[in-house]
Protein backbone atom coordinates (compact mmCIF):
# COMPACT_ATOMS: atom_id res chain seq x y z
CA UNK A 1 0.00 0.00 0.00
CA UNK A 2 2.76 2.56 1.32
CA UNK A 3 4.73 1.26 -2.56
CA UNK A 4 7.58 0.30 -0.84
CA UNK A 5 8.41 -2.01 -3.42
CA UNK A 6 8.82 0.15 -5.89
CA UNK A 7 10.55 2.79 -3.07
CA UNK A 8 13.18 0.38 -2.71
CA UNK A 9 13.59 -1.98 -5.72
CA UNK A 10 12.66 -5.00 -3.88
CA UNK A 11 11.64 -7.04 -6.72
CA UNK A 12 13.60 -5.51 -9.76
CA UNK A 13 16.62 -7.63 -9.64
CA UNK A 14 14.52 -10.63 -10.05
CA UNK A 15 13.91 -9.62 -14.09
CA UNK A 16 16.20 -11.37 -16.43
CA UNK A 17 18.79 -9.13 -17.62
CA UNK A 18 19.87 -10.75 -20.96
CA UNK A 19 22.68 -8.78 -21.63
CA UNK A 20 24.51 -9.12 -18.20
CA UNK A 21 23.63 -12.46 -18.55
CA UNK A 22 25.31 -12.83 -22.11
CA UNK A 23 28.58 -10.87 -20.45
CA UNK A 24 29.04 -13.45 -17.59
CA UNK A 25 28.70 -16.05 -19.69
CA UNK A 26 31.54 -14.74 -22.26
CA UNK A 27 33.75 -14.06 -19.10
CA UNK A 28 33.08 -17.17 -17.65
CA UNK A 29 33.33 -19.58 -20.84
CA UNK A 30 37.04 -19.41 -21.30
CA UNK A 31 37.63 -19.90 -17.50
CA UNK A 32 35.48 -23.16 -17.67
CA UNK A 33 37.45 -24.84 -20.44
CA UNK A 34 40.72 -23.43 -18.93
CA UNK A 35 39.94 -25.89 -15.74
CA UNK A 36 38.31 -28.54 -17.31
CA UNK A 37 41.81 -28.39 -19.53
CA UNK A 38 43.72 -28.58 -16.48
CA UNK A 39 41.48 -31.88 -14.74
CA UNK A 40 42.22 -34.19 -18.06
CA UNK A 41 45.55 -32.97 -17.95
CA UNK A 42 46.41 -34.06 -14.04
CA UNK A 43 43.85 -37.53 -15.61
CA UNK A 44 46.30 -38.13 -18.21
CA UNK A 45 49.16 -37.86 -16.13
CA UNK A 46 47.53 -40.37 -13.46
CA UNK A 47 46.94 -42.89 -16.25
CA UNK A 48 50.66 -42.54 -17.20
CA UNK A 49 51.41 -42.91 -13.81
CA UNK A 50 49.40 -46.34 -13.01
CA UNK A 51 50.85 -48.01 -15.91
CA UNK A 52 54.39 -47.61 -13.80
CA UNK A 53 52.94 -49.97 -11.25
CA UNK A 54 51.59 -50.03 -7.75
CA UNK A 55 54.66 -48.06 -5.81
CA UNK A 56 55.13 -44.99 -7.98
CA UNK A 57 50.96 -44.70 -8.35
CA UNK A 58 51.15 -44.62 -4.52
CA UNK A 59 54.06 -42.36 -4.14
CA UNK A 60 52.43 -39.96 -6.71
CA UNK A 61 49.23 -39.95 -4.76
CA UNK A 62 51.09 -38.73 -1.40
CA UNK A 63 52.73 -35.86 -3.79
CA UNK A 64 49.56 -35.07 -5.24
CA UNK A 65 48.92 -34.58 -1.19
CA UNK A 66 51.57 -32.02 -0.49
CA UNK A 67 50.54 -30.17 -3.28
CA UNK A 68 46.93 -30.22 -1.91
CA UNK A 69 48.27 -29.14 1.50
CA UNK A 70 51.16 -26.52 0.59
CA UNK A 71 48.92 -25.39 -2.51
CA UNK A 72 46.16 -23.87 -0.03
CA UNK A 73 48.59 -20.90 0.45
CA UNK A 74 49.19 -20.42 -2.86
CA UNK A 75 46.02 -20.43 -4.28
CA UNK A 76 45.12 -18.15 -1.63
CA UNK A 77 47.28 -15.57 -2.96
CA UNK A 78 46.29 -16.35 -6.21
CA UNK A 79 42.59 -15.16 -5.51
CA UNK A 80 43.84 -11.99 -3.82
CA UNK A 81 46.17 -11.09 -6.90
CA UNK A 82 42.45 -11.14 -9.03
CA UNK A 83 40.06 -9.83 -6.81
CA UNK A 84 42.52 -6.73 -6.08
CA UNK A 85 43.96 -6.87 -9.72
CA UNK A 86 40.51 -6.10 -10.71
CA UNK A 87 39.46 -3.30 -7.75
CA UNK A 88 42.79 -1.24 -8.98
CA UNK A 89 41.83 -1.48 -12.41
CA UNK A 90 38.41 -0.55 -11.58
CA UNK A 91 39.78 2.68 -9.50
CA UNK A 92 41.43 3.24 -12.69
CA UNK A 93 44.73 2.64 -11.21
CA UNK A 94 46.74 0.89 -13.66
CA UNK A 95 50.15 1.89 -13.00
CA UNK A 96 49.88 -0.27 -9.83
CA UNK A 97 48.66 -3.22 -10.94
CA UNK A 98 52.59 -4.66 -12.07
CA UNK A 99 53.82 -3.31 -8.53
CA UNK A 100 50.61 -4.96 -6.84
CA UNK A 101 51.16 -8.41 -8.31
CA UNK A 102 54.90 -8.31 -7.50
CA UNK A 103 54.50 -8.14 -4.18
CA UNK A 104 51.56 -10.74 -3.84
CA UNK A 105 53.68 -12.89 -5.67
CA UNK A 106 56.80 -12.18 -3.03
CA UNK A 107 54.82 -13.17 -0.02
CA UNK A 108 53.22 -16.32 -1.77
CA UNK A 109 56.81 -17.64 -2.18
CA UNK A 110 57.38 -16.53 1.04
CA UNK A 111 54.73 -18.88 2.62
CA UNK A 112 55.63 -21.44 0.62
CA UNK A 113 58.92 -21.41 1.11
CA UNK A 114 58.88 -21.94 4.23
CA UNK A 115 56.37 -25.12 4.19
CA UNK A 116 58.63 -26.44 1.77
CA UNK A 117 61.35 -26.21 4.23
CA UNK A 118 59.70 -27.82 6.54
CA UNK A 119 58.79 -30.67 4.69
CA UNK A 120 62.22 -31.34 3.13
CA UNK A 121 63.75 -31.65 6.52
CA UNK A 122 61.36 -33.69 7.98
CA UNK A 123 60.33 -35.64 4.98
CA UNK A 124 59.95 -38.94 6.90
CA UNK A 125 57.44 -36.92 9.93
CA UNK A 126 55.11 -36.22 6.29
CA UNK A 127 55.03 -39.80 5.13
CA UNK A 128 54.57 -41.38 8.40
CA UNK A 129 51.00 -40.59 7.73
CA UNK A 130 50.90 -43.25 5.03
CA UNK A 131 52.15 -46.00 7.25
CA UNK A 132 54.04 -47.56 4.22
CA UNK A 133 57.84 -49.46 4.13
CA UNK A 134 61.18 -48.24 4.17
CA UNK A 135 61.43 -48.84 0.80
CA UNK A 136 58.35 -46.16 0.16
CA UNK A 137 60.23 -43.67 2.08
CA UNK A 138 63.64 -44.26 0.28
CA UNK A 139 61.93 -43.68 -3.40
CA UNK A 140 59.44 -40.66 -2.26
CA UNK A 141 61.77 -38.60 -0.41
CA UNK A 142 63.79 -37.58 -3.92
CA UNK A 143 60.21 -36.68 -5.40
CA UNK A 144 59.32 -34.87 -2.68
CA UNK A 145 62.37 -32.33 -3.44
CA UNK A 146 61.41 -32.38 -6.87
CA UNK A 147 57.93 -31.72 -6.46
CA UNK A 148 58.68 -28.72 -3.69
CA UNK A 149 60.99 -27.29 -6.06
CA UNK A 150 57.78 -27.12 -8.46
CA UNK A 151 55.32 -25.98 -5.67
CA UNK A 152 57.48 -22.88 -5.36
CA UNK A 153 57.09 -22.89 -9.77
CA UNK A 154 53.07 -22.91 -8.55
CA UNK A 155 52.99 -20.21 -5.79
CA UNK A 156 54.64 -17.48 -8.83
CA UNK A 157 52.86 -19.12 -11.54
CA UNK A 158 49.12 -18.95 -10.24
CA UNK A 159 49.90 -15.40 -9.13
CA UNK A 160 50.66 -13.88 -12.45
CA UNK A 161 47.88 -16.27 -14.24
CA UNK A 162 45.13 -14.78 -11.46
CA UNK A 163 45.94 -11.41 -12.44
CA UNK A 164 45.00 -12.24 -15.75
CA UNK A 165 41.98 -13.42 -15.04
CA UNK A 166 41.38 -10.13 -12.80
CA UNK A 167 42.57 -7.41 -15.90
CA UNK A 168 39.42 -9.10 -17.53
CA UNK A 169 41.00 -11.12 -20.54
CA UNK A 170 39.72 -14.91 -19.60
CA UNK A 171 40.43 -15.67 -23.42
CA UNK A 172 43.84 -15.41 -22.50
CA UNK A 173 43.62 -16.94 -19.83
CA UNK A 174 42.90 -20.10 -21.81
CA UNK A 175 45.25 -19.49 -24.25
CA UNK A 176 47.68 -19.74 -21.97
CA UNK A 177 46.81 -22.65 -20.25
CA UNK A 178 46.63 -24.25 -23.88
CA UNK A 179 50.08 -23.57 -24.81
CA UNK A 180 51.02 -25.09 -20.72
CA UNK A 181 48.93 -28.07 -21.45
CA UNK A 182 50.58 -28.84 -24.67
CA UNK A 183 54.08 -28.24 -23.61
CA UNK A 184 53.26 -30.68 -20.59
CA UNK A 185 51.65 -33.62 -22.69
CA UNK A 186 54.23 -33.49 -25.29
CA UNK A 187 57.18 -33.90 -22.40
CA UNK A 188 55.49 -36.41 -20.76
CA UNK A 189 54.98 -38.54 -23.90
CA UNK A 190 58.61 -38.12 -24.14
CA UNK A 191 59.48 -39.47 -20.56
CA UNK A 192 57.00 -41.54 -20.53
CA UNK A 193 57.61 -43.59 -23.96
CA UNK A 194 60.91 -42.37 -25.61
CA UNK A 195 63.44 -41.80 -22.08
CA UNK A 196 61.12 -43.50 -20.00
CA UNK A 197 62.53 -41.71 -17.09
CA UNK A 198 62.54 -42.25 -13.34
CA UNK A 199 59.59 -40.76 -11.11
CA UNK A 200 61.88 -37.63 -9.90
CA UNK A 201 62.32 -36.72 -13.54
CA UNK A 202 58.62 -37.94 -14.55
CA UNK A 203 57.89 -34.94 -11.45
CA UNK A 204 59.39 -32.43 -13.39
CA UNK A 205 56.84 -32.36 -15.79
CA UNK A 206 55.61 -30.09 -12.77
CA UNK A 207 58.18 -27.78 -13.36
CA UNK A 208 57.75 -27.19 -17.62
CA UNK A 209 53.78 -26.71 -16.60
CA UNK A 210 54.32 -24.34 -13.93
CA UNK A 211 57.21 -22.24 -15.55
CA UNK A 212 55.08 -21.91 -19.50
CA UNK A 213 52.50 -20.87 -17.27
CA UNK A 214 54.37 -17.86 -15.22
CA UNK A 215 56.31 -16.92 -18.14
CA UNK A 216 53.21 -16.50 -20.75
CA UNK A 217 51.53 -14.77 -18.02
CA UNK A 218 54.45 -12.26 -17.53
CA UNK A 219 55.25 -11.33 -20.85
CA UNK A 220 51.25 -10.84 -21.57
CA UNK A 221 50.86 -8.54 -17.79
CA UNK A 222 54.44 -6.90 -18.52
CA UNK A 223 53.19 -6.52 -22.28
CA UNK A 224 50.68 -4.14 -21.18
CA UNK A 225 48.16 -5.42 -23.57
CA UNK A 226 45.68 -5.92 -20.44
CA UNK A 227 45.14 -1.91 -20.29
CA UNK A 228 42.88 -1.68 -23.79
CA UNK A 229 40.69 -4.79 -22.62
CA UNK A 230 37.10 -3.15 -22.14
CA UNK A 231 34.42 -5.27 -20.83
């Protein structure tokens, strides 16, 4: 009766707004693929992996673990670097953004650093929790350096790649996991098949991934490119 309704737009937002609805969906799309990209690739790799036999599948399953557990921190960061990325850009302060995402990225590696210290001195306190052999703890202990070694690739990597998806450009985003994916199949088929390679060195697969994703992200934040993306 009073039309407080209408006073305070109680029911407005329930109309369906195609064209907001059309721009989510573009932004959105890319982002989608990019991850579903990313699952079959960590699938392919686990296939790979289970054709090596029972011991590596199970030492690869506590190293998918540390990455789980070290990984919160740097994902963490990661969202930061994209919701700010994007808050700066939207205060139409651009010159910062480069200065911004340098520092997130510093105290990522910071935090990760220093879990990754901890577990490669006390390697054997981490794997206790599997209640496996001696012989387990022999062959994962070398991964386990390897794989830190490509944590601290992650904690940069997903920094830079966030702040792509926060100066708007999700295309790119999946551009650039596209090239990473490619680069990472094609050296695994190699390690796998061709060298057929211990599990350290099947590990540093980690590393290629990690580092084609930081350094396309770089070059396409540093490139500047992001500042004439209008959405």
């Amino acid at each position: 009766y009073k039309k407080l309704n209408k006073q305070f737009s109680l029911f407005a937002y329930l109309r369906y707004n195609i064209s907001l609805a059309s721009l989510v969906f573009r932004q959105s799309a890319p982002l989608v693929l990019q991850w579903a990209i990313s699952i079959v690739a960590w699938l392919f790799f686990y296939i790979l992996i289970e054709n090596k036999g029972e011991r590596p599948l199970a030492i690869s399953n506590a190293m998918r673990n540390i990455f789980g557990l070290i990984g919160i921190f740097g994902w963490a960061f990661a969202n930061t670097a994209n919701s700010m990325v994007s808050n700066i850009i939207g205060q139409d302060k651009k010159d910062k953004v480069l200065f911004l995402v340098n520092k997130i990225m510093k105290l990522s590696l910071l935090f990760t650093f220093a879990l990754t210290l901890v577990i490669n001195l006390f390697p054997e306190v981490f794997l206790r929790v599997y209640d496996q052999t001696a012989g387990f703890n022999e062959e994962a202990i070398p991964v386990i350096r390897m794989v830190t070694i490509g944590v601290l690739g992650m904690s940069a990597a997903t920094v830079w790649l966030n702040a792509v998806t926060g100066s708007g450009n999700s295309k790119m985003n999946l551009y650039i996991e596209i090239i990473a994916i490619v680069l990472y199949a094609v050296y695994l088929y190699f390690i796998f098949n061709v060298w057929n390679f211990s599990l350290v060195w099947i590990w540093s697969s980690e590393l290629l991934y990690w580092a084609s994703l930081f350094i396309c992200s770089f070059i396409y934040m540093k490139s500047g490119r992001w500042r004439e993306k209008v959405i």
